[in-house]
Protein backbone atom coordinates (compact mmCIF):
# COMPACT_ATOMS: atom_id res chain seq x y z
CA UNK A 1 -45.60 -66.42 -60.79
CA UNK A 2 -47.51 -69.21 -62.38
CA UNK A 3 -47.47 -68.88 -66.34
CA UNK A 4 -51.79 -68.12 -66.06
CA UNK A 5 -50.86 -65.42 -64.16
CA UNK A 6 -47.94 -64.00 -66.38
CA UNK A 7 -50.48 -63.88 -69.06
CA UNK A 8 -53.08 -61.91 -66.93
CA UNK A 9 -50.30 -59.48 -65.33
CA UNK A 10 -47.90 -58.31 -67.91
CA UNK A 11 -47.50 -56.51 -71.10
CA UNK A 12 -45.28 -57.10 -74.07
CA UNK A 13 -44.04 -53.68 -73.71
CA UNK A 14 -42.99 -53.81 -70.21
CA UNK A 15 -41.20 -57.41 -71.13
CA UNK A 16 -39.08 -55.88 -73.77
CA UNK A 17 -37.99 -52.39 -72.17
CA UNK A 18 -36.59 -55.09 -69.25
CA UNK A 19 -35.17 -57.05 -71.61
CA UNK A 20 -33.13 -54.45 -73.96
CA UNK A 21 -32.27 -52.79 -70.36
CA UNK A 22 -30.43 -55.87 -69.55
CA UNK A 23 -28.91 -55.92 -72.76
CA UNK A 24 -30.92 -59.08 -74.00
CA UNK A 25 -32.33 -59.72 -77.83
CA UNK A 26 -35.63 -61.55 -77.63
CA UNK A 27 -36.40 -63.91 -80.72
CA UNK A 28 -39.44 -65.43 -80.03
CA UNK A 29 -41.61 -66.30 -76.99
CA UNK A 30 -44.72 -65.98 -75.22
CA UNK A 31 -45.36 -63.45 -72.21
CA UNK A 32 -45.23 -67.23 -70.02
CA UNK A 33 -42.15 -67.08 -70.74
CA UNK A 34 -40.74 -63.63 -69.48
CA UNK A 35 -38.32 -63.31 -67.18
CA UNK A 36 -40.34 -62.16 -64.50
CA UNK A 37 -42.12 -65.47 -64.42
CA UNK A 38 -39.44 -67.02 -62.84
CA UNK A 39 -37.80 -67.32 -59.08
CA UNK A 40 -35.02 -64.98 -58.43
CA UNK A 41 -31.98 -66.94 -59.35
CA UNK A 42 -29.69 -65.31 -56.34
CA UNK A 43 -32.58 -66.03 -53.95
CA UNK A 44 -32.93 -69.59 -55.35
CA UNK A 45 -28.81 -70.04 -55.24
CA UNK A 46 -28.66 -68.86 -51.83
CA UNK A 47 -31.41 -71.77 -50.49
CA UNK A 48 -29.16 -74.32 -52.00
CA UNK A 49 -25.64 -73.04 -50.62
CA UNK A 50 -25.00 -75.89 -48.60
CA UNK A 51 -25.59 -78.78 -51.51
CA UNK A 52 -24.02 -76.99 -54.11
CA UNK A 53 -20.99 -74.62 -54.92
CA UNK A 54 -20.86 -71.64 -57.55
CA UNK A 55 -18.48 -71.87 -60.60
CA UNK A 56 -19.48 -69.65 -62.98
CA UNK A 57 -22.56 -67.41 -63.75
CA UNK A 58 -23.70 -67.18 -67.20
CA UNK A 59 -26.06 -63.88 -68.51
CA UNK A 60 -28.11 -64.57 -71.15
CA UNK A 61 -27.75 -61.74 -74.26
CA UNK A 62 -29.92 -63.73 -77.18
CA UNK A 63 -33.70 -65.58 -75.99
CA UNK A 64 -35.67 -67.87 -78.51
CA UNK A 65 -38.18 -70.02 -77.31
CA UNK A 66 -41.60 -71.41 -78.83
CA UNK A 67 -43.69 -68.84 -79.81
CA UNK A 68 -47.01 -68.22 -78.47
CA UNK A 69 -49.14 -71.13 -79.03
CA UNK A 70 -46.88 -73.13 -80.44
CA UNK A 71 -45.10 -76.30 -78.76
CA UNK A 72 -41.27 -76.40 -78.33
CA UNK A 73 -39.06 -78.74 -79.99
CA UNK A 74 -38.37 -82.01 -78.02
C-alpha cells in the first residue's frame, strides 16, 4: 500500500486495536506508517529463500517513529 493510500484507507482506531492485539506499544507515528502499509514479511522472506538464509526473527513490542508531519531524525 503506498503511504497516500494508507492515509485515505485507514483509521487510527483500527491501527491501534492491531497493534495492542499483537502486543505492541505505539509511541509516535503517522497512519503512513502502520503496519499494514507494508509487504508481508513471510511473503517477502519466502521470494528471497534462495539468496538468503533465516537466523533469527525479531517481533517488535515498542514503535516510535516521526510523528505526523514531522521529519525523522537523520
Amino acid at each position: 500500500m503506498s503511504r497516500k493510500a494508507a492515509k485515505r484507507t485507514l483509521t487510527w482506531s483500527s491501527v491501534k486495536k492491531n497493534l495492542a492485539q499483537s502486543g505492541i506499544t505505539l509511541l509516535s507515528a503517522g497512519l503512513d506508517e502502520a503496519p499494514n502499509v507494508y509487504k508481508d514479511i513471510h511473503q517477502v522472506m519466502a521470494a528471497q529463500s534462495d539468496l538468503v538464509k533465516i537466523i533469527a526473527r525479531f517481533d517488535p513490542k515498542i514503535v516510535k517513529m516521526a510523528p505526523p508531519g514531522e521529519r525523522p531524525e537523520d
